[in-house]
Structures are given as C-alpha cells and as structure tokens.
N, C-alpha and C. Protein backbone atom coordinates (compact mmCIF):
# COMPACT_ATOMS: atom_id res chain seq x y z
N UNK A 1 2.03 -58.62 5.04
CA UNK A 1 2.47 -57.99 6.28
C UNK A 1 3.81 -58.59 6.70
N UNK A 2 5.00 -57.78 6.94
CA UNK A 2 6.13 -58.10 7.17
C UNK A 2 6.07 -58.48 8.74
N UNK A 3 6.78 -59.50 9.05
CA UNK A 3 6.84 -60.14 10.25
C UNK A 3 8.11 -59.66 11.13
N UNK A 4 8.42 -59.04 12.11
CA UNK A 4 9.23 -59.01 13.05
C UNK A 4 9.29 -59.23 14.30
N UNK A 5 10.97 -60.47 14.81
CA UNK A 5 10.95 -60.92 16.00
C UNK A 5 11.64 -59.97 17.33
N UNK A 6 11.42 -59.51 18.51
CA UNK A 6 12.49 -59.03 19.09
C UNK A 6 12.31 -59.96 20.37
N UNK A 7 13.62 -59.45 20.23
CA UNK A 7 14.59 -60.27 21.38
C UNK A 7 14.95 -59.06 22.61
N UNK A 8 14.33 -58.84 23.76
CA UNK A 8 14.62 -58.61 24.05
C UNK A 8 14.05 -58.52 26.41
N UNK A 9 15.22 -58.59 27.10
CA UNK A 9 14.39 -58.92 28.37
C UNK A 9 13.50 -58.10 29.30
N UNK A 10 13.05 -56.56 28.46
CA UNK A 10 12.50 -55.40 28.95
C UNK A 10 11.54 -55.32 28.49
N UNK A 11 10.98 -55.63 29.09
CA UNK A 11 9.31 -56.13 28.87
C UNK A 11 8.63 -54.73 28.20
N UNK A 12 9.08 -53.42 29.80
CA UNK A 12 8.59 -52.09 28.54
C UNK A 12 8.74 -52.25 27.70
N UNK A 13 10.14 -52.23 27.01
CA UNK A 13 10.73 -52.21 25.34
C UNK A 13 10.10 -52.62 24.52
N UNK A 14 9.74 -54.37 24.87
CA UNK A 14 8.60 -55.18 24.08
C UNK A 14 7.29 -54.36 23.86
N UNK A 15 6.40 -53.71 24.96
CA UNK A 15 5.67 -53.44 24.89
C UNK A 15 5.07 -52.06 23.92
N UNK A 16 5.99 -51.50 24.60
CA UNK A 16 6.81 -50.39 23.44
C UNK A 16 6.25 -50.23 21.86
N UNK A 17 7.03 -51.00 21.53
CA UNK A 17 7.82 -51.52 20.19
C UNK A 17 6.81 -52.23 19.61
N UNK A 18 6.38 -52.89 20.78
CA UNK A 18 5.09 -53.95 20.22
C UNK A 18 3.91 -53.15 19.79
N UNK A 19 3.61 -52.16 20.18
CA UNK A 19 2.57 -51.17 20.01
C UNK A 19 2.94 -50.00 18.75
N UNK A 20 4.01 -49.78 18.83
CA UNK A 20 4.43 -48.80 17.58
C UNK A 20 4.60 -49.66 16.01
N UNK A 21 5.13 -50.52 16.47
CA UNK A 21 5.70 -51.06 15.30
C UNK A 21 4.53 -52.17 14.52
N UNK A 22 3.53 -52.59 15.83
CA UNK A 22 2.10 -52.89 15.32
C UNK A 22 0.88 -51.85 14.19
N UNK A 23 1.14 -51.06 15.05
CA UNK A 23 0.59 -49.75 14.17
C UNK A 23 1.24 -49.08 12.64
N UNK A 24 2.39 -49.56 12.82
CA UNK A 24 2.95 -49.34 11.57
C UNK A 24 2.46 -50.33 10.19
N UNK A 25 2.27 -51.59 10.85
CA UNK A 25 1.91 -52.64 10.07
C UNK A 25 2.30 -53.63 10.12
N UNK A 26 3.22 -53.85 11.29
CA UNK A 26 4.15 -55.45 11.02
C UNK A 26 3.43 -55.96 12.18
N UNK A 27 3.66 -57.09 11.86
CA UNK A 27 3.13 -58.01 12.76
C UNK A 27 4.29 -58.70 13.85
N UNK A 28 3.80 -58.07 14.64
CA UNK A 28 5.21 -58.52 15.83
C UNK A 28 5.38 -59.41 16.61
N UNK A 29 6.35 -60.28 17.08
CA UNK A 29 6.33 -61.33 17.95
C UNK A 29 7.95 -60.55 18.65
N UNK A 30 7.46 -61.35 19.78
CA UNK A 30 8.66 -61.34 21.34
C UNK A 30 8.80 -62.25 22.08
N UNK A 31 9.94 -61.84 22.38
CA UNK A 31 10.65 -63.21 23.62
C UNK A 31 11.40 -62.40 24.24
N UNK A 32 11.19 -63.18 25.70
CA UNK A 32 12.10 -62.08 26.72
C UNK A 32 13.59 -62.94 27.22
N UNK A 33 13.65 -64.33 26.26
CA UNK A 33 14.83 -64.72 26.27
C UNK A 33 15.14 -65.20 24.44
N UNK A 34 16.69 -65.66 24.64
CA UNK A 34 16.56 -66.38 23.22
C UNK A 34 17.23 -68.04 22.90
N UNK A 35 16.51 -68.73 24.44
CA UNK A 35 16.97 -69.97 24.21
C UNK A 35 16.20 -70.65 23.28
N UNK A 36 16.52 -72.05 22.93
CA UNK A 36 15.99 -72.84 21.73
C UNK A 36 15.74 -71.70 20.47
N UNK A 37 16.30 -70.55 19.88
CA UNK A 37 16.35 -69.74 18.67
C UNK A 37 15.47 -70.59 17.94
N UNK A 38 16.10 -71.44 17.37
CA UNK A 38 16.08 -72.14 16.39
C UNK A 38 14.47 -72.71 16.37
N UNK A 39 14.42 -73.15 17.35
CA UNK A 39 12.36 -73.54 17.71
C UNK A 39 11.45 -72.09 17.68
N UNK A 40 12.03 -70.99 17.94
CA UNK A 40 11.43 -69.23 17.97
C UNK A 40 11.46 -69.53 16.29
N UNK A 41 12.26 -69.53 15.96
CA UNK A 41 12.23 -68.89 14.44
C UNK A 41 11.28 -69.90 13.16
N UNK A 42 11.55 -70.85 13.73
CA UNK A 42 10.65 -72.25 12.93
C UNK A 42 8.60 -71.59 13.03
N UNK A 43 8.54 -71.34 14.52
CA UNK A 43 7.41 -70.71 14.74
C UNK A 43 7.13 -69.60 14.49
N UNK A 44 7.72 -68.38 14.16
CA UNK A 44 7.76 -67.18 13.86
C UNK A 44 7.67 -67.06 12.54
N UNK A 45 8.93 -67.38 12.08
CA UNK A 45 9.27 -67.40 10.72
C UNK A 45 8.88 -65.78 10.15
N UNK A 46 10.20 -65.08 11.08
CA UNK A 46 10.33 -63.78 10.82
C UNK A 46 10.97 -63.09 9.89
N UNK A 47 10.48 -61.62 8.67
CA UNK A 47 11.53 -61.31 8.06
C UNK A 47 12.88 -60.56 8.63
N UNK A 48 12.54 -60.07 9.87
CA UNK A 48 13.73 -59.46 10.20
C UNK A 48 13.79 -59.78 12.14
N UNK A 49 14.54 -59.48 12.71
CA UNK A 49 15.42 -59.61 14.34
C UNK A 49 15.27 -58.15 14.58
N UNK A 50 14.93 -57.97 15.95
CA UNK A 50 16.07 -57.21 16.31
C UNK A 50 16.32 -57.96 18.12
N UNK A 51 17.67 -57.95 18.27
CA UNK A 51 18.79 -58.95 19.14
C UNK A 51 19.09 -57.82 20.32
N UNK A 52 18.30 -58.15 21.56
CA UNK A 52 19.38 -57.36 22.33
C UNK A 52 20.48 -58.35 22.45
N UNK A 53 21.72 -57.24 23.17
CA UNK A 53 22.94 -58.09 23.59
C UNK A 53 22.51 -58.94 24.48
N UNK A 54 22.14 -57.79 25.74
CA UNK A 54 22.01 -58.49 27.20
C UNK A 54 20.21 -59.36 27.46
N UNK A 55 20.59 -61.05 26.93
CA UNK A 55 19.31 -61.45 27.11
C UNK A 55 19.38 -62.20 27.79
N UNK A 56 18.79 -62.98 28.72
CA UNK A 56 18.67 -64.05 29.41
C UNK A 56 18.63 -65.46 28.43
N UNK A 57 19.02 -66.74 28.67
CA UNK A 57 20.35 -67.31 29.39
C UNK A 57 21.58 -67.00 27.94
N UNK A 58 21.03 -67.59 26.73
CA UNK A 58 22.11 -67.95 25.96
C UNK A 58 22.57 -66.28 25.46
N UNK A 59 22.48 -65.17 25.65
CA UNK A 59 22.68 -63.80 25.57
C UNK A 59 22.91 -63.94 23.86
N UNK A 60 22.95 -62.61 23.21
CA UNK A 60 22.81 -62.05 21.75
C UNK A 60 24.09 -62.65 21.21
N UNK A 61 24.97 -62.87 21.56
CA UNK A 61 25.81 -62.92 20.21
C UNK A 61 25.61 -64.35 20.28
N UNK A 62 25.50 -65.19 21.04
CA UNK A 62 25.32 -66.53 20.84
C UNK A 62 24.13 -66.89 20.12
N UNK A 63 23.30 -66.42 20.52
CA UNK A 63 21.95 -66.52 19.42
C UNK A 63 22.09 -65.91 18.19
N UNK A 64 22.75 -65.02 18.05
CA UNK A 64 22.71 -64.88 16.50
C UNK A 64 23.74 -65.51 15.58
N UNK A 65 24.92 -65.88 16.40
CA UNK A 65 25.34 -66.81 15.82
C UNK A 65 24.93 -68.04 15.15
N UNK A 66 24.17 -69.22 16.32
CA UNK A 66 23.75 -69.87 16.45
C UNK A 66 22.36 -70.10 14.95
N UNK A 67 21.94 -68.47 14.78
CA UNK A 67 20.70 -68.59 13.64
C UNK A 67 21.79 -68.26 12.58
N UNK A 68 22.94 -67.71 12.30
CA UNK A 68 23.08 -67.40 11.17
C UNK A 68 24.01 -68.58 10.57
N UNK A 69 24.67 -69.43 11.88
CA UNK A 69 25.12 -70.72 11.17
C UNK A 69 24.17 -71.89 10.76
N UNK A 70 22.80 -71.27 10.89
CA UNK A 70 21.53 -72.03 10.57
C UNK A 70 21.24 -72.11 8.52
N UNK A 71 21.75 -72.82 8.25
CA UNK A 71 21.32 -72.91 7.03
C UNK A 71 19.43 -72.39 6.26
N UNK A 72 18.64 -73.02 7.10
CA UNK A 72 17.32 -72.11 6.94
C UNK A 72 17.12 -70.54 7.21
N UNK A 73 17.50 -70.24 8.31
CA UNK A 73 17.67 -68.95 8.56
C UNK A 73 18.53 -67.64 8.63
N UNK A 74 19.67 -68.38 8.29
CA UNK A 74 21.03 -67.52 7.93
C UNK A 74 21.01 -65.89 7.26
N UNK A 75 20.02 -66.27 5.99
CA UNK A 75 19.44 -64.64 5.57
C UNK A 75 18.66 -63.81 6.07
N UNK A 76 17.83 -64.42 7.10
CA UNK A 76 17.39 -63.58 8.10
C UNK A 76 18.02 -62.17 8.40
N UNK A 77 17.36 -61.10 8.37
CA UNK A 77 18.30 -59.35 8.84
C UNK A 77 18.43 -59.46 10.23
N UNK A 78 19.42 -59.50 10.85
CA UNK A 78 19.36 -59.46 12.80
C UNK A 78 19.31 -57.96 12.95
N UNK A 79 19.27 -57.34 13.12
CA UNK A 79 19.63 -55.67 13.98
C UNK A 79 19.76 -55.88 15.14
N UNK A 80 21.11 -55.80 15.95
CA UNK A 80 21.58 -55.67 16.85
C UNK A 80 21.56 -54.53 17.63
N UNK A 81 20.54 -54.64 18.79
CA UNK A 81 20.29 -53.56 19.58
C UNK A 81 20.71 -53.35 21.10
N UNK A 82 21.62 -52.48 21.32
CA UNK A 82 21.86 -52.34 22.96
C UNK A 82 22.10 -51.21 23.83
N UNK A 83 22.24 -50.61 24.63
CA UNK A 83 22.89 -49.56 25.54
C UNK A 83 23.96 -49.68 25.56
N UNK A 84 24.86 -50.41 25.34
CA UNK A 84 26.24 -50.78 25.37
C UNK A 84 27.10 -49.66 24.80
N UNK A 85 28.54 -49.63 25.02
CA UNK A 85 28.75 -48.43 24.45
C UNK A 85 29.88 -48.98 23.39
N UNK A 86 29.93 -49.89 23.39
CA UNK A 86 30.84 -51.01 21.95
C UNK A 86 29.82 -51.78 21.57
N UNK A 87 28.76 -51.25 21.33
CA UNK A 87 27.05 -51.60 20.40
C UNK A 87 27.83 -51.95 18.79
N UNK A 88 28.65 -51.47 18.39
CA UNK A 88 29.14 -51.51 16.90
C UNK A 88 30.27 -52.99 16.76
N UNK A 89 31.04 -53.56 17.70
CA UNK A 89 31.88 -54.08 17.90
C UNK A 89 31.20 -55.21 18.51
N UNK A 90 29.87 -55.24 19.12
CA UNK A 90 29.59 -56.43 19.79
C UNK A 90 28.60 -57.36 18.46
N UNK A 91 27.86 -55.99 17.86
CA UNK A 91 26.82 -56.80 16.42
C UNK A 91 28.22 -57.43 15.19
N UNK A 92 29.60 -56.65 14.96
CA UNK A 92 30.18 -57.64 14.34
C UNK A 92 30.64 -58.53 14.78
N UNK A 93 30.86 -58.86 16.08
CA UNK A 93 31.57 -60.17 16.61
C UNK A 93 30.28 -61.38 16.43
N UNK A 94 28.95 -60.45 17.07
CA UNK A 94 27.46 -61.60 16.89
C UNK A 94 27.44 -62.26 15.39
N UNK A 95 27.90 -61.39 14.18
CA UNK A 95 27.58 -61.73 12.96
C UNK A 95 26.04 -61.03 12.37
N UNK A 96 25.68 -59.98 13.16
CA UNK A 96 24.31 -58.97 12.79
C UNK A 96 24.70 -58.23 11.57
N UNK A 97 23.76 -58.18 10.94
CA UNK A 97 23.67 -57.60 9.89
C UNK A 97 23.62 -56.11 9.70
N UNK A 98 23.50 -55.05 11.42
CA UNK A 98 23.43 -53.94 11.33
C UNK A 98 23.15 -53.76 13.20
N UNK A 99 23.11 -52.42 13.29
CA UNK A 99 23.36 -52.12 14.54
C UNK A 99 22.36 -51.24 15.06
N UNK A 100 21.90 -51.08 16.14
CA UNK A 100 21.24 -49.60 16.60
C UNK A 100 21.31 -49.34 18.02
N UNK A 101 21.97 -48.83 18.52
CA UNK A 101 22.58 -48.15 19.85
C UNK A 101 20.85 -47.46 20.84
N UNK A 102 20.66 -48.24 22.34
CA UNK A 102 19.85 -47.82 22.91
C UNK A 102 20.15 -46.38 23.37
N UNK A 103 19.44 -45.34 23.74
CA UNK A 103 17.80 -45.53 23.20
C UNK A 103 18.46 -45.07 21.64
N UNK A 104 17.45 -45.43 21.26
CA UNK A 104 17.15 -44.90 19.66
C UNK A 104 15.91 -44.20 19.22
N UNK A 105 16.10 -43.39 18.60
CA UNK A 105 14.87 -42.67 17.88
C UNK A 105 13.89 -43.44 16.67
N UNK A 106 12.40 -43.53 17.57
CA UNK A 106 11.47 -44.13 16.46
C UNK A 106 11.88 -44.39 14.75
N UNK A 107 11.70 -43.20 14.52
CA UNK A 107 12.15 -42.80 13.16
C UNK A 107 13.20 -43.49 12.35
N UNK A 108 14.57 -43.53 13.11
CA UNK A 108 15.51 -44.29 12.84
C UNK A 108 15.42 -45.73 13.05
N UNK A 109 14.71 -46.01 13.71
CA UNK A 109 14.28 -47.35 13.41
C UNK A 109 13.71 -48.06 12.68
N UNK A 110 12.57 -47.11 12.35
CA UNK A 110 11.62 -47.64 11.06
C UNK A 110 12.79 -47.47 9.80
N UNK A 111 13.43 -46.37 9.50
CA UNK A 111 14.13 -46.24 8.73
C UNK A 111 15.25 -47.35 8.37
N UNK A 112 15.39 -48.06 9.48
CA UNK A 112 16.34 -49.06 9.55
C UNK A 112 15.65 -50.04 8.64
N UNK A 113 14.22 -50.72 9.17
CA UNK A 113 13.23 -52.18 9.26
C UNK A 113 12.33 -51.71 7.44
N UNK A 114 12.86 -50.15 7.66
CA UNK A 114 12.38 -50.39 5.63
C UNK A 114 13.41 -50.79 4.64
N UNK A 115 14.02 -50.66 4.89
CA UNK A 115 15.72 -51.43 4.46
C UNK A 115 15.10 -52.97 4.10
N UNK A 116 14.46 -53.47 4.87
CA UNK A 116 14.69 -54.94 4.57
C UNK A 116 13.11 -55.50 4.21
C-alpha cells in the first residue's frame, strides 16, 4: 500500500482527500501545518507529498525545500498544490517535483499519484 502525506491547513481538503484517496488504496496521513518536516517524514515515511503553498508557520516552499535538501528524503515526489494563480512558478521556486492548481479534478489527481 502506497503511503501519502498532505500538507495542507483545510481541514475539509484533508478530510476530503483523506476519504477518497483512502478508498482508492493509499494509506493517508495529514498535517495541518509543516513545521519540524523532517520529524513528519521520519514518522510517515511517505511515497509521495502533496504541499500546499499557504500552510501555517514555516509555509510550502520552505518545507519543501527544507525535505529536498534532506539527503534521506530528497527523492521523495512533492506535488505542489494551491489556488494561487502563479501555482506553476511557486512549485519551481519550492523545488516540487510537479504541480496541481486548486480546485482540481479527482481524476487528475489520481492520474497525477499513479505516476509515482
């Protein structure tokens, strides 16, 4: 069972996501911030992210920075997810491995998380 973490501070979203993407088969974990990353991911030990931008305190691009200058977790897939409307420009500055613009369609998402 493939493991996925999200990051994100909308608890719907989590809940969401947590319910669809459970049913699909992955086994999901959440955080509604992404301080101490590095202690999330040791405990998780997820195959793939998905990063909102806007998170409470250390916000998305700092956290994904922060994991991908992580020698253990660096190959980790982030998917960078936001409402933002420079969603494409904010996951390459984070260093994400791919992007998906809020809202997004189910479908395209899974389509994304079979990728990896």
């Amino acid at each position: 069972m493939k493991r996925i973490l999200i990051f994100d501070d909308d608890t719907d979203i989590l809940e969401i996501l947590t319910y669809l993407l459970t049913e699909k088969g992955w086994e999901v974990h959440t955080r509604t911030n992404c301080n101490n990353i590095i202690s999330i991911l040791e405990e998780c030990r997820p195959d793939v992210i998905l990063m909102d931008n806007w998170i409470p305190d250390t916000g998305g691009i700092i956290a994904t920075r922060t994991l991908k200058a992580h020698e253990e977790f660096k190959e980790i897939p982030v998917v960078y997810f936001s409402a933002n409307n420079d969603i494409e420009k904010l996951a390459t500055e984070a260093g994400a491995d791919t992007w998906l613009a809020k809202p997004f369609d189910l479908d395209e998402l899974e389509l994304m998380l079979s990728r990896f």
